[in-house]
N, C-alpha and C. Protein backbone atom coordinates (compact mmCIF):
# COMPACT_ATOMS: atom_id res chain seq x y z
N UNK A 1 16.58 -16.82 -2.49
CA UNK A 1 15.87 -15.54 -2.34
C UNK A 1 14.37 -15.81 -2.25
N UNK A 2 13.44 -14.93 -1.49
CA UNK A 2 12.34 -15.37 -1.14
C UNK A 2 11.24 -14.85 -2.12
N UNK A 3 10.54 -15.18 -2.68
CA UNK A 3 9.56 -14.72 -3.83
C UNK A 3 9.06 -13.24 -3.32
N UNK A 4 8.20 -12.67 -4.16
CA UNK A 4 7.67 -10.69 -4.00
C UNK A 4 6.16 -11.50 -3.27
N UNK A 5 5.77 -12.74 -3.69
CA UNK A 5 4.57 -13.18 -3.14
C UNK A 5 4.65 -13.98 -1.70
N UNK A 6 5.76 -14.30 -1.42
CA UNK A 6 6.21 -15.22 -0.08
C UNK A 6 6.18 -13.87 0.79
N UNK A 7 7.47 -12.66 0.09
CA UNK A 7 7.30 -11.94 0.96
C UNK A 7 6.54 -11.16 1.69
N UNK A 8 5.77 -10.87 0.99
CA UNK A 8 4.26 -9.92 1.03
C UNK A 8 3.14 -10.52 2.01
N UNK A 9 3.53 -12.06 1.66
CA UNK A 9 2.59 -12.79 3.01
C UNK A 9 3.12 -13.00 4.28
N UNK A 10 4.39 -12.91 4.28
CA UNK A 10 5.24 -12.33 5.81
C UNK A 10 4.81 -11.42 6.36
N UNK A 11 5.18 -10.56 5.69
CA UNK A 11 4.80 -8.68 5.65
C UNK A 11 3.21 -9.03 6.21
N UNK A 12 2.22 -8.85 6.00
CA UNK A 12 1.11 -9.02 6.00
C UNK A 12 0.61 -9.98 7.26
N UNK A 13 1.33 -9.54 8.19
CA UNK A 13 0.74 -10.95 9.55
C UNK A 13 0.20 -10.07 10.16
N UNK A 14 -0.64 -8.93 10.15
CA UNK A 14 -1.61 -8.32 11.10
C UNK A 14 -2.40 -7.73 10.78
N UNK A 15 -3.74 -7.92 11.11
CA UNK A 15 -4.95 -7.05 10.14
C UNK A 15 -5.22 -5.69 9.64
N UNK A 16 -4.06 -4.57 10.64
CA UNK A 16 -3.97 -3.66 10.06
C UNK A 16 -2.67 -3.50 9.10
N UNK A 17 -2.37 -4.16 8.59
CA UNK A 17 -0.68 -3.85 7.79
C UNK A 17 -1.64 -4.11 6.62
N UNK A 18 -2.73 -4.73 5.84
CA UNK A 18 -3.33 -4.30 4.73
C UNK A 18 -3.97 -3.12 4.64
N UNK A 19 -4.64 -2.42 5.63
CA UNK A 19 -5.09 -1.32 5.79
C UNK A 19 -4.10 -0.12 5.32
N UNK A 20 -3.01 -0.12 6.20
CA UNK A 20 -2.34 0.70 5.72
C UNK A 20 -1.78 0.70 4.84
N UNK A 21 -1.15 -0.29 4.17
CA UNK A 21 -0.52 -0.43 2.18
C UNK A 21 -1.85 -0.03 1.77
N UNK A 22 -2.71 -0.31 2.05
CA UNK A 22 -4.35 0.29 0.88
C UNK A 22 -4.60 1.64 0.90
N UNK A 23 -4.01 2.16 2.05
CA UNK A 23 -4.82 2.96 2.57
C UNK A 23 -4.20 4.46 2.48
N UNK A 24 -2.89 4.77 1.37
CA UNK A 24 -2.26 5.76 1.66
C UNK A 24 -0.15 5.56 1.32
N UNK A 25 -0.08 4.05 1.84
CA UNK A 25 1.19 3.52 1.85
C UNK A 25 1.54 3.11 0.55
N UNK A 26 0.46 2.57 -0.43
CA UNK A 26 1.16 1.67 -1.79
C UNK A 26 2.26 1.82 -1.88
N UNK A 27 2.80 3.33 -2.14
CA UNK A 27 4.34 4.18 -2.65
C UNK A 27 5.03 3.45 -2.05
N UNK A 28 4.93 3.16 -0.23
CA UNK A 28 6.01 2.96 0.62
C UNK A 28 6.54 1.49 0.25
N UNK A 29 5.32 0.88 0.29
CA UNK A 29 5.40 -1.26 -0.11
C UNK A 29 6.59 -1.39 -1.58
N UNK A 30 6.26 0.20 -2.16
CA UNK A 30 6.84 0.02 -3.63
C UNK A 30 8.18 0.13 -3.19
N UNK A 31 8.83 1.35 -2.77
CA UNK A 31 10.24 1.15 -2.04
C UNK A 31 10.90 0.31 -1.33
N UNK A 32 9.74 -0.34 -0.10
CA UNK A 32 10.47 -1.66 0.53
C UNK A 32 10.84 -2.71 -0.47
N UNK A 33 9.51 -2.76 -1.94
CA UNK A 33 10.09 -4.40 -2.76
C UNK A 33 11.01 -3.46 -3.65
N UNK A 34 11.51 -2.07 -3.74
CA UNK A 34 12.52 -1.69 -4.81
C UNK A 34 13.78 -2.42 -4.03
N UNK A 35 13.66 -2.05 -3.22
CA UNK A 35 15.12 -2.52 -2.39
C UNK A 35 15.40 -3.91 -2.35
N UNK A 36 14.51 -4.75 -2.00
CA UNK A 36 14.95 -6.58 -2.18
C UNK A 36 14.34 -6.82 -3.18
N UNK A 37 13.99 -6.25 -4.18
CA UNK A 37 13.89 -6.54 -6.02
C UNK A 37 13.93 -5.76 -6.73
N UNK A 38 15.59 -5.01 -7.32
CA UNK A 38 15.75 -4.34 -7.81
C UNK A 38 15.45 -3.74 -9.35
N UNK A 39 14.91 -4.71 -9.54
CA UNK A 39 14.20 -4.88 -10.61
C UNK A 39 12.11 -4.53 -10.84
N UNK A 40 12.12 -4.00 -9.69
CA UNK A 40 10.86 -3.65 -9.54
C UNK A 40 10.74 -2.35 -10.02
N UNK A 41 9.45 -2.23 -10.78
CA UNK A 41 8.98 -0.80 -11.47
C UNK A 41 7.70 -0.33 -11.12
N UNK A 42 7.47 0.92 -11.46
CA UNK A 42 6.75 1.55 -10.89
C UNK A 42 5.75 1.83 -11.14
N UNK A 43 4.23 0.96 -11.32
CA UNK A 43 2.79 1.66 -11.53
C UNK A 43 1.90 1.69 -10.49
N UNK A 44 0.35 2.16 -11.86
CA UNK A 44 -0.33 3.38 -10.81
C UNK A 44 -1.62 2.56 -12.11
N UNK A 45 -2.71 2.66 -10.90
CA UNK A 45 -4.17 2.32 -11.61
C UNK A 45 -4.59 2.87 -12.31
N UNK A 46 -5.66 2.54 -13.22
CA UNK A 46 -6.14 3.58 -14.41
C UNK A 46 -6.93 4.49 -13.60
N UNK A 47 -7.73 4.56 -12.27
CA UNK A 47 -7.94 5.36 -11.71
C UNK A 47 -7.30 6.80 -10.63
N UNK A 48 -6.00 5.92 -10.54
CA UNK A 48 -4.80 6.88 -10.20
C UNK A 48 -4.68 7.16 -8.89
N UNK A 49 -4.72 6.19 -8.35
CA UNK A 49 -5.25 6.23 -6.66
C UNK A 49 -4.41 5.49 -5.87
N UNK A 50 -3.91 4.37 -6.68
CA UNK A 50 -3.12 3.40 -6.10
C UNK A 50 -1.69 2.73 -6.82
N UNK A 51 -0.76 2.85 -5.83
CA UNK A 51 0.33 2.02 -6.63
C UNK A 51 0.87 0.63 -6.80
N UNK A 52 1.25 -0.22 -7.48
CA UNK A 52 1.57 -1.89 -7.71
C UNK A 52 3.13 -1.89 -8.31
N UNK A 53 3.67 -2.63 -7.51
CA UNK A 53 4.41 -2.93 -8.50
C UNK A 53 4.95 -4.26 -9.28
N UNK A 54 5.82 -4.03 -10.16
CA UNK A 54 5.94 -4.87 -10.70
C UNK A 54 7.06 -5.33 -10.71
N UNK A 55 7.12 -6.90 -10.84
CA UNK A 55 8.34 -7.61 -10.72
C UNK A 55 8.32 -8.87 -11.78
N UNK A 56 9.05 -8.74 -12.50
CA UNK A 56 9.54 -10.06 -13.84
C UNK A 56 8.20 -10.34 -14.26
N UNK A 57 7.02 -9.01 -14.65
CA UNK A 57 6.10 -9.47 -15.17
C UNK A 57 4.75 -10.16 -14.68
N UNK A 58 4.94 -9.61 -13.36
CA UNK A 58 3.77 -9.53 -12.21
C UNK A 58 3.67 -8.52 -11.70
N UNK A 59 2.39 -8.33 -10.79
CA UNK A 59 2.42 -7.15 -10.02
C UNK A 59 1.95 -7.11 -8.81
N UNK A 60 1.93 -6.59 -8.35
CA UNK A 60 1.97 -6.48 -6.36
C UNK A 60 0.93 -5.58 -5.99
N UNK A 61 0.37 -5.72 -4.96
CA UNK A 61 0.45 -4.61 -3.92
C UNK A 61 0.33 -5.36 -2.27
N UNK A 62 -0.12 -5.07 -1.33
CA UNK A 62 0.09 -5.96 -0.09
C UNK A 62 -0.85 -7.11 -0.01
N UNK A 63 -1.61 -7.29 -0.89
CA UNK A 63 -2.46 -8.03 -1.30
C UNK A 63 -1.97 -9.61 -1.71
N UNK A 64 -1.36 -9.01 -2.53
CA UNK A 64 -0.07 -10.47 -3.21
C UNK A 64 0.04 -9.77 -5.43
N UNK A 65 -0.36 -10.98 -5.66
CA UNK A 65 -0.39 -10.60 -7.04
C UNK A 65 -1.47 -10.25 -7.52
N UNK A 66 -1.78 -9.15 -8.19
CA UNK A 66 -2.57 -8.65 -8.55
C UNK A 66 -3.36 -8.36 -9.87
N UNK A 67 -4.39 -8.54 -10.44
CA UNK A 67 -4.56 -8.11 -12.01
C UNK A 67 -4.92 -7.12 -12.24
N UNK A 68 -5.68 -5.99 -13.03
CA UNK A 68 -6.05 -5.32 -13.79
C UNK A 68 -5.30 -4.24 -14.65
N UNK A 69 -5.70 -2.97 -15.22
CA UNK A 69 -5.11 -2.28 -16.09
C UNK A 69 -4.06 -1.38 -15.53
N UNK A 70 -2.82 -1.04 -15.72
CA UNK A 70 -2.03 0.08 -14.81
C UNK A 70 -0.98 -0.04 -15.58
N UNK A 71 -0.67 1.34 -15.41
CA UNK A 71 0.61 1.67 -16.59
C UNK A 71 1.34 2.19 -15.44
N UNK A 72 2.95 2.70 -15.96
CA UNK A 72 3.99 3.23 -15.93
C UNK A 72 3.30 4.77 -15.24
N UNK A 73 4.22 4.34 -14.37
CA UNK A 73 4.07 5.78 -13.36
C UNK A 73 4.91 7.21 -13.95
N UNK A 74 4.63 8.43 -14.30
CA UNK A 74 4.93 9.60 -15.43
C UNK A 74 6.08 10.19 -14.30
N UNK A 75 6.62 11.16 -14.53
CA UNK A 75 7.74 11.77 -13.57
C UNK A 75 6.99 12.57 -13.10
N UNK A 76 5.78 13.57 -13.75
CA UNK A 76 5.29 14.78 -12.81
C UNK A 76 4.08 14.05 -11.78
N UNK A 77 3.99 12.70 -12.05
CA UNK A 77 3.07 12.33 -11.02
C UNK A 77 3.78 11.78 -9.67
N UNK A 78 4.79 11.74 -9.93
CA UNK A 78 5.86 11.71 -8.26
C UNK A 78 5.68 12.63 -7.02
N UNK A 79 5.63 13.83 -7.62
CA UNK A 79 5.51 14.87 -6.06
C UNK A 79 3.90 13.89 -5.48
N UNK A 80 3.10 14.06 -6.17
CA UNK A 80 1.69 13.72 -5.72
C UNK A 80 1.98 12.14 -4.56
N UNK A 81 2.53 11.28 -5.51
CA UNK A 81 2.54 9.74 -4.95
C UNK A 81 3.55 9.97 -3.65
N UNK A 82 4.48 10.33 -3.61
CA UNK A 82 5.41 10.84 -2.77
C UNK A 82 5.36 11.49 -1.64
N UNK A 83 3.88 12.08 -1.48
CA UNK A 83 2.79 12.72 -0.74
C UNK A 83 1.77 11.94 0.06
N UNK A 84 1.64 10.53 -0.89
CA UNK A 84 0.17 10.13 -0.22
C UNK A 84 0.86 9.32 1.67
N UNK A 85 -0.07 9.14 2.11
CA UNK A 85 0.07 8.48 3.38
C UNK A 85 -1.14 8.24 3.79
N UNK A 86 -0.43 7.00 5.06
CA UNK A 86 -1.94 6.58 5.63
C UNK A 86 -2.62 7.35 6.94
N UNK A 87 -1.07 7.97 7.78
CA UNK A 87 -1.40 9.04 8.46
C UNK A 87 -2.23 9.80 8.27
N UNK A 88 -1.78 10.83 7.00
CA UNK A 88 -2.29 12.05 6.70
C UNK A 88 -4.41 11.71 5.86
N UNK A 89 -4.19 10.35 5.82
CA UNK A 89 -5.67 10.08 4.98
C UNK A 89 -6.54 10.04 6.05
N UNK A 90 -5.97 9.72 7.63
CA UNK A 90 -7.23 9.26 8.82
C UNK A 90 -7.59 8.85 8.41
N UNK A 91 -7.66 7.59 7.91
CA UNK A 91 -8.55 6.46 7.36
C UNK A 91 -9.02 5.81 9.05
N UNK A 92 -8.02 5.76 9.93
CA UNK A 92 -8.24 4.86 11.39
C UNK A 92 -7.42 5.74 11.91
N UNK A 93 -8.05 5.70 13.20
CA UNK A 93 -7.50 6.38 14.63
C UNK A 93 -7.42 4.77 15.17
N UNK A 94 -6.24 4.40 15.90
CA UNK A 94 -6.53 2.95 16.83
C UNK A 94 -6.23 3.27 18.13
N UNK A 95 -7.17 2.74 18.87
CA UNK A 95 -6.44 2.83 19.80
C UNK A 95 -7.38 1.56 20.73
N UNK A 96 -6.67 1.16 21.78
CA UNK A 96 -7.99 0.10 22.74
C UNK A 96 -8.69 1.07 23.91
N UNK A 97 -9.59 0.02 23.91
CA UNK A 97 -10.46 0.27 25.07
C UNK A 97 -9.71 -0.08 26.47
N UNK A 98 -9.68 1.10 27.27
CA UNK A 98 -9.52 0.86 28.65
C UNK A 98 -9.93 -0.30 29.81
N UNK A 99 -11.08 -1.16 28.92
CA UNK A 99 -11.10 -1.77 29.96
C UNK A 99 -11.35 -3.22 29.10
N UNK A 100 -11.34 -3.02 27.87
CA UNK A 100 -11.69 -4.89 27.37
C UNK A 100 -10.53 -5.07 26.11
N UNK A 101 -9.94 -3.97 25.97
CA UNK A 101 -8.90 -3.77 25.39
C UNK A 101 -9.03 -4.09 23.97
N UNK A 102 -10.27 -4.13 23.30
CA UNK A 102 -11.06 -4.27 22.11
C UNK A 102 -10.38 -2.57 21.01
N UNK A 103 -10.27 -3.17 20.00
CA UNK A 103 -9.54 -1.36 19.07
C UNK A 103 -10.83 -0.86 18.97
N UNK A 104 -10.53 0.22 18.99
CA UNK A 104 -11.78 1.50 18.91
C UNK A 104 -10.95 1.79 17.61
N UNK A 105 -12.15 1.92 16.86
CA UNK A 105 -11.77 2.52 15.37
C UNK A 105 -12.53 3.72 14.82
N UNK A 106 -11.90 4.75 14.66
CA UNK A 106 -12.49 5.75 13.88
C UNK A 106 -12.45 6.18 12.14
N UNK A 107 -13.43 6.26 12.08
CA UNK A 107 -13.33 6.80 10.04
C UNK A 107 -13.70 8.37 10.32
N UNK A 108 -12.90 8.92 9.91
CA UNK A 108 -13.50 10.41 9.44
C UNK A 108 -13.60 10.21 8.13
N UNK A 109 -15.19 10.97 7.73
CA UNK A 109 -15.70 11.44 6.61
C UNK A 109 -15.29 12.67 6.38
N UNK A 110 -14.97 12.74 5.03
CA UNK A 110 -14.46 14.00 3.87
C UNK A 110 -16.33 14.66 3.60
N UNK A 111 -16.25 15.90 3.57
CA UNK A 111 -17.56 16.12 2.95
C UNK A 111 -17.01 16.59 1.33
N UNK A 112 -17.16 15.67 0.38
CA UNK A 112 -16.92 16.39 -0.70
C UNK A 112 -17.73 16.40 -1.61
């Protein structure tokens, strides 16, 4: 069986596939490693923004292994996580250029 850190660096062969686990997806990365490590559980940063998970006492996100503080994900914080995406954040519009075929990247700003 292939390690949560072997796999993650498979996963991870194109410059936008970190973008999007960062960017809206954590939840989703958490379901793909629930499924080939069933033993994976479910946290969330002390800032509450992002999800990792954990496996035999490590933790993840598309990054590889990860450190800092993060607890156990609560049941009423599910609808929320269950919600996030990288779609819905427009973090990037991609698309190429017509003629040098270079990505045109857009950020929309939030005014908040």
């Amino acid at each position: 069986m292939i390690s949560p850190s072997e796999f993650i660096e498979l996963l991870n062969s194109d410059k936008y596939i970190e973008a999007i686990y960062l960017n809206g997806n954590c939840y989703k990365l958490y379901l793909l490693l629930k499924k080939l490590y069933p033993e994976s559980e479910l946290y969330i940063t002390k800032e509450k923004n992002h999800i990792v998970t954990k496996i035999n006492g490590r933790y993840y996100d598309i990054t590889g292994d990860v450190k800092g503080v993060f607890s156990k994900v609560k049941e009423n914080l599910l609808p929320t996580i269950e919600g996030w995406s990288f779609y819905n954040n427009n973090v990037l519009a991609i698309c190429e250029c017509p003629y040098c075929e270079e990505p045109i990247i857009y950020e929309e700003r939030n005014n908040k």
